[in-house]
N, C-alpha and C. Protein backbone atom coordinates (compact mmCIF):
# COMPACT_ATOMS: atom_id res chain seq x y z
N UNK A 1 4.01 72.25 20.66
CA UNK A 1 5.19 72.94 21.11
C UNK A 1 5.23 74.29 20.41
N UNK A 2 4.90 75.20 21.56
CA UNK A 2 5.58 76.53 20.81
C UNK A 2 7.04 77.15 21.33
N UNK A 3 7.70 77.69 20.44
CA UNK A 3 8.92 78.99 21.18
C UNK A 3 8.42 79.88 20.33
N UNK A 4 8.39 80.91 21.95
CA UNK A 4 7.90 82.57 21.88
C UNK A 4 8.97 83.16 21.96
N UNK A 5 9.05 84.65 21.12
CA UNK A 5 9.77 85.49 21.65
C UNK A 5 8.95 86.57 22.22
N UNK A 6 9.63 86.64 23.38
CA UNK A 6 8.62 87.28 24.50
C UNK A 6 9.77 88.95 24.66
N UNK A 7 8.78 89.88 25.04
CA UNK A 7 9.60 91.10 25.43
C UNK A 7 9.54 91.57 26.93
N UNK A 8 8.81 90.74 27.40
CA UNK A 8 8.63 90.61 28.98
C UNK A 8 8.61 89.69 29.87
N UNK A 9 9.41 89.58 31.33
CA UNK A 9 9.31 88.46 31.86
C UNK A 9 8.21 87.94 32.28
N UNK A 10 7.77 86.76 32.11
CA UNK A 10 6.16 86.54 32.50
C UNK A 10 6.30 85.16 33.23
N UNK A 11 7.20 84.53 33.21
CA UNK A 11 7.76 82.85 34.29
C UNK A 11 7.35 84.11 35.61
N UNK A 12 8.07 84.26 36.08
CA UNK A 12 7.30 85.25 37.98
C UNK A 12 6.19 85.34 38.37
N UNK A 13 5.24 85.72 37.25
CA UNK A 13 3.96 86.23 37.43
C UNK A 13 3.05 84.36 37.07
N UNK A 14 3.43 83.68 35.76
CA UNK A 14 2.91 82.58 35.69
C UNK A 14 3.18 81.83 37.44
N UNK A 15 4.64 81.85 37.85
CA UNK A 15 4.79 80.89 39.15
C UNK A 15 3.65 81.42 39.92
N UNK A 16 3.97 82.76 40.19
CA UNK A 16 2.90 83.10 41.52
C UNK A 16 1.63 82.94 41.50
N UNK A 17 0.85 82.72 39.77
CA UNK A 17 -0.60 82.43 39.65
C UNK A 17 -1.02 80.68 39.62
N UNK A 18 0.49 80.35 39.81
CA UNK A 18 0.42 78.71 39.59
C UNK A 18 0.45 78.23 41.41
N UNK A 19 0.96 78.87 42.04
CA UNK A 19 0.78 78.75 43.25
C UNK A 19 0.30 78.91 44.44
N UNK A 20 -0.71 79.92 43.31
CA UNK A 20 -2.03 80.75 44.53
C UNK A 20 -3.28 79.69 44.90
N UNK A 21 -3.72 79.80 45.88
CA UNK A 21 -4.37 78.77 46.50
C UNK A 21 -6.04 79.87 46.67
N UNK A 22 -6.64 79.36 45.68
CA UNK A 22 -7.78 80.96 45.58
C UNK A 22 -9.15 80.73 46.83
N UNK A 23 -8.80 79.27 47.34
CA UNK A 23 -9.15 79.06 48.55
C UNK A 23 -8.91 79.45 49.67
N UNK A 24 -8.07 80.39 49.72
CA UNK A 24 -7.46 81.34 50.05
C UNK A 24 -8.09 82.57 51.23
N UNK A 25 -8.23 83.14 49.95
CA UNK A 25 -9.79 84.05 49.74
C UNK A 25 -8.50 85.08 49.32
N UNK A 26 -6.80 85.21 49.77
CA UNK A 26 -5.94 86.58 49.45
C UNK A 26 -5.92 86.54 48.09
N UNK A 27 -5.38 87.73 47.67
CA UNK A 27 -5.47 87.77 46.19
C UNK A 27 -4.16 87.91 46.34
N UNK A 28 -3.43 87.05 44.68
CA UNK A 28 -2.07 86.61 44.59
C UNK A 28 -0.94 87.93 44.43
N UNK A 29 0.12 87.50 45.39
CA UNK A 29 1.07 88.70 45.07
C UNK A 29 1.80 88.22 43.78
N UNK A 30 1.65 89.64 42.79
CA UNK A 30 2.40 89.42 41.58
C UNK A 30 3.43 90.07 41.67
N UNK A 31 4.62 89.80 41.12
CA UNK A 31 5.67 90.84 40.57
C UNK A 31 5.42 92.27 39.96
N UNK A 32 6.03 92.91 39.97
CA UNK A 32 6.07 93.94 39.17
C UNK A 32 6.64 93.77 37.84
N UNK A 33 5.79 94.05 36.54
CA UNK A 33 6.21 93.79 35.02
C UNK A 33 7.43 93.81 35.22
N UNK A 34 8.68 93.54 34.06
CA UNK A 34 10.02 93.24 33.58
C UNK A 34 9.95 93.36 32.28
N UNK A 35 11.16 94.30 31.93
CA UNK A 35 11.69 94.16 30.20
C UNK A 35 12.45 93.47 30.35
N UNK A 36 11.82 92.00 29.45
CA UNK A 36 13.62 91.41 29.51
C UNK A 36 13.13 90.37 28.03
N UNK A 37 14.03 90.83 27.02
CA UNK A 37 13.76 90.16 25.77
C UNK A 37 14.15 88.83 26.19
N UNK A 38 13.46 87.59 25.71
CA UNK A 38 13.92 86.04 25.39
C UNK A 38 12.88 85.43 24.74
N UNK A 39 13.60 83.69 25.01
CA UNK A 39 12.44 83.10 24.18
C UNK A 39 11.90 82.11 25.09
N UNK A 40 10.71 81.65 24.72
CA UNK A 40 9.80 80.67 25.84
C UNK A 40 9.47 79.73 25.23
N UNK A 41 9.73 78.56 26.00
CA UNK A 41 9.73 77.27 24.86
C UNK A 41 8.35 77.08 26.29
N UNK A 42 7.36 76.56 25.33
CA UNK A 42 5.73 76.08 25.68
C UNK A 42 5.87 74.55 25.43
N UNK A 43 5.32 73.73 26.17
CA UNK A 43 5.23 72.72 25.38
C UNK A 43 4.11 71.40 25.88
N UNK A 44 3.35 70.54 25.87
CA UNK A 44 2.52 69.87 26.40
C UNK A 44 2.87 68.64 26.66
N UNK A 45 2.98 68.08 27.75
CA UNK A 45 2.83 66.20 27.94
C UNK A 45 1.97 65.73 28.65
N UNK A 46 0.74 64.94 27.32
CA UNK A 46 -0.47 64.81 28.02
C UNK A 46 -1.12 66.37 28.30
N UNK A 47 -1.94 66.35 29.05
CA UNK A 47 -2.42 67.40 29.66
C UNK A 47 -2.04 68.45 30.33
N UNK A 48 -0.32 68.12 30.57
CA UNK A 48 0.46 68.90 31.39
C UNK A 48 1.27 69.54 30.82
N UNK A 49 1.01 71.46 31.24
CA UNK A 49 1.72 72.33 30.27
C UNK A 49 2.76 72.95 31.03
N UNK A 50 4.33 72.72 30.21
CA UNK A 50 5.38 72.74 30.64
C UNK A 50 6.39 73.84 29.57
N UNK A 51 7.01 74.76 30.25
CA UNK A 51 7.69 75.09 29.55
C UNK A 51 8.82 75.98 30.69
N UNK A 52 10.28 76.54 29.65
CA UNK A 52 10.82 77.05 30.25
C UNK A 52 11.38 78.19 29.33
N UNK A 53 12.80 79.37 29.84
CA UNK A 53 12.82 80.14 29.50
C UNK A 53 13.96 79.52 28.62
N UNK A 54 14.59 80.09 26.88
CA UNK A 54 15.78 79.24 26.77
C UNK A 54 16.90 80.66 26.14
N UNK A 55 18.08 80.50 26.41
CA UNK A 55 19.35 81.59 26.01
C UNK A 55 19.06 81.53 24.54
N UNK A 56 19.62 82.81 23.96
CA UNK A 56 19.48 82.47 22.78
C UNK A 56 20.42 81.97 21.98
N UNK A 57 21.26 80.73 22.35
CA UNK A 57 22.35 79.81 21.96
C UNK A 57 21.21 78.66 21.30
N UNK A 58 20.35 78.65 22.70
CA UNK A 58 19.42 77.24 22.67
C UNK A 58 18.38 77.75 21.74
N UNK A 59 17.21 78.96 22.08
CA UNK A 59 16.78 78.95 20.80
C UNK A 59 16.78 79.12 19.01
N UNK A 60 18.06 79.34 19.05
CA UNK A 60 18.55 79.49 17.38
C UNK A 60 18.96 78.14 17.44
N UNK A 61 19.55 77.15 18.43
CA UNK A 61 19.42 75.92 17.48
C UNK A 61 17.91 75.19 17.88
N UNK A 62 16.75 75.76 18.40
CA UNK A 62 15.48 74.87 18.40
C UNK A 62 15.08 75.47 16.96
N UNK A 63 15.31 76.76 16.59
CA UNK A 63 14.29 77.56 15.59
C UNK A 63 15.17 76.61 14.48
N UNK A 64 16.58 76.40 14.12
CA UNK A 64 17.03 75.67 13.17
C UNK A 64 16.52 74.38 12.74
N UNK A 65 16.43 73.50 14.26
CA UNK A 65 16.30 72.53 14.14
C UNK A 65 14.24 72.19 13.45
N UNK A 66 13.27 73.20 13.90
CA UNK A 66 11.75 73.32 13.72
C UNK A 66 12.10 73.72 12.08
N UNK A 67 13.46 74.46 11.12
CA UNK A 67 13.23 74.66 10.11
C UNK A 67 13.65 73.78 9.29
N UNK A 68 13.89 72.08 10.08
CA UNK A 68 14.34 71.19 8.89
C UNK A 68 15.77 70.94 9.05
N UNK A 69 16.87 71.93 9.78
CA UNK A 69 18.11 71.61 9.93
C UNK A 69 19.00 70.35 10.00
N UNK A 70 19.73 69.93 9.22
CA UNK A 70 20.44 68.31 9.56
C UNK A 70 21.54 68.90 10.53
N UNK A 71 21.81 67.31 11.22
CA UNK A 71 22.54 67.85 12.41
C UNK A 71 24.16 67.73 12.28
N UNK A 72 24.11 68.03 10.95
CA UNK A 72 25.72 69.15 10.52
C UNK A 72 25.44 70.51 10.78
N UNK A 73 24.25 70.87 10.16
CA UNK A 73 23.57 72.27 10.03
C UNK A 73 23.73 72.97 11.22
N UNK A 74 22.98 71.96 12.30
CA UNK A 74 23.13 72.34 13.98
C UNK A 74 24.50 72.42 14.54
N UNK A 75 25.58 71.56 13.88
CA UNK A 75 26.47 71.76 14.51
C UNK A 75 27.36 72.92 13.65
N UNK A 76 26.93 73.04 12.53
CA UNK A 76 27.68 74.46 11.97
C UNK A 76 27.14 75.63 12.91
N UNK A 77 25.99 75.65 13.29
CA UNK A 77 25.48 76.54 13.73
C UNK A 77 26.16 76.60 15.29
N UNK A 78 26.60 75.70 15.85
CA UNK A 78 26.92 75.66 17.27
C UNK A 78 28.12 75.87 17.12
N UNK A 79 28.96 76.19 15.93
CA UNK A 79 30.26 76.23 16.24
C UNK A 79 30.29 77.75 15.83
N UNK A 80 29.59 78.14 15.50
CA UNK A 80 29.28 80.12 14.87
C UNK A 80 28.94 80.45 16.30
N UNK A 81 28.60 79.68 17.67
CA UNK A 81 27.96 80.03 18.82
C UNK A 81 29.48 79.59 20.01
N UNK A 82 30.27 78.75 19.92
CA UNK A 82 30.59 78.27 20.90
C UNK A 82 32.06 77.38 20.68
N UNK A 83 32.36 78.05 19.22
CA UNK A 83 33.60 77.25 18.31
C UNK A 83 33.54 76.19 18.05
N UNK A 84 34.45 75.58 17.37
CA UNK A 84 34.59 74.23 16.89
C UNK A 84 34.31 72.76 18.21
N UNK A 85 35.34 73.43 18.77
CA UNK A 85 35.46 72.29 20.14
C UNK A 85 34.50 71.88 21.38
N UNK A 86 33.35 72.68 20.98
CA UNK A 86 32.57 72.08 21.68
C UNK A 86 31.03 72.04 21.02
N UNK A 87 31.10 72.41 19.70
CA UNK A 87 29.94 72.16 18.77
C UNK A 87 29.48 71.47 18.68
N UNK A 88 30.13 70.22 18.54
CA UNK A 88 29.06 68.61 18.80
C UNK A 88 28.52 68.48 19.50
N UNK A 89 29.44 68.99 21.09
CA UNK A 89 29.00 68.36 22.18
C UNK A 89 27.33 68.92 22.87
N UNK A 90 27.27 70.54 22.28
CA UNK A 90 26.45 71.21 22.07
C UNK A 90 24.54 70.83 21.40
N UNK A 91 25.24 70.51 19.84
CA UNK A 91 24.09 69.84 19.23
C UNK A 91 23.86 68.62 19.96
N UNK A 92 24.68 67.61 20.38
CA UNK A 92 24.36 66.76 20.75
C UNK A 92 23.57 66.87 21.90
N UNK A 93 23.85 67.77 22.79
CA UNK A 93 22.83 68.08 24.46
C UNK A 93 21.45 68.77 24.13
N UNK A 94 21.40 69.54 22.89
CA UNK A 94 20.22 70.08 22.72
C UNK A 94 19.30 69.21 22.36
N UNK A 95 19.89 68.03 21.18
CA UNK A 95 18.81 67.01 20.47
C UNK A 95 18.41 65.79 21.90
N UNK A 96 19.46 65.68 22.76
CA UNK A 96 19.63 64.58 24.33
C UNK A 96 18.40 65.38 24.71
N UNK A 97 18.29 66.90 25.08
CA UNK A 97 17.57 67.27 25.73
C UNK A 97 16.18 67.46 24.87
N UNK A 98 15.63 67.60 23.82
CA UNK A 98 14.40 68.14 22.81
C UNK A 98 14.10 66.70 23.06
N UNK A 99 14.55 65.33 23.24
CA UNK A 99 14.09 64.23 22.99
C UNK A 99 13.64 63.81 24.38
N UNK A 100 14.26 64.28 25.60
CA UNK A 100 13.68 63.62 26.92
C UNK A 100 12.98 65.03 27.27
N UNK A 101 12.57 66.02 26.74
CA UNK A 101 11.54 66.35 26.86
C UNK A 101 10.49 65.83 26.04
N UNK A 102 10.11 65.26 25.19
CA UNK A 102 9.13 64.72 24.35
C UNK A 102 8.95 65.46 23.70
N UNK A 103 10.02 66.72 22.97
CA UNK A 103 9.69 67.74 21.62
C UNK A 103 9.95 67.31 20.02
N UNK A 104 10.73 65.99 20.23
CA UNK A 104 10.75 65.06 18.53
C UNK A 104 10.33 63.91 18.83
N UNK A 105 9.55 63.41 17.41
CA UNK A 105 8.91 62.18 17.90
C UNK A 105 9.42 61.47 16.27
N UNK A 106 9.28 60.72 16.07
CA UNK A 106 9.12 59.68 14.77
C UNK A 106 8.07 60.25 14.00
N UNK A 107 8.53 60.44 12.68
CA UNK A 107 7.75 61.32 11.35
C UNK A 107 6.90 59.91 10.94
């Protein structure tokens, strides 16, 4: 699992090279480059490489959580993002979601 911080959009150009059929014989229409700062969560299951783009709500609590964070930590951090009242509910959807993607496993 990686998260990138990327300075360009590159999901457009990955779809359209993921969907070109080079049997084809056309050569794939790409986008035209994009500035657009974010972060790119990479990640593998099995052989299959999956990733998506994430706000940066979601990647400051993945980068917290990759630096060891307990999940007070995450939820201090989600309430500096989104206040008190919905801070749990927050950490709690990020760790629901890092786990049914297969990004924490048993140490």
């Amino acid at each position: 699992m990686q998260l990138l911080t990327l300075h360009w959009a590159i999901e457009p150009v990955w779809r359209a090279l993921k969907s070109f059929d080079p049997e084809s014989g056309d050569e794939p229409e790409l986008p035209e480059p994009a500035a657009h700062q974010h972060a790119l969560l990479v990640w593998r299951v099995g052989l299959d490489t999956r990733w998506r783009a994430l706000d940066d709500n979601a990647a400051a609590l993945l980068r917290a959580m990759l630096r060891g964070a307990t999940f007070e930590q995450l939820c201090a951090l989600a309430t500096l993002q989104v206040g008190e009242d919905r801070a749990a509910a927050i950490a709690v959807g990020a760790l629901h979601g890092w786990l049914a993607d297969g990004l924490l496993r048993a140490a």
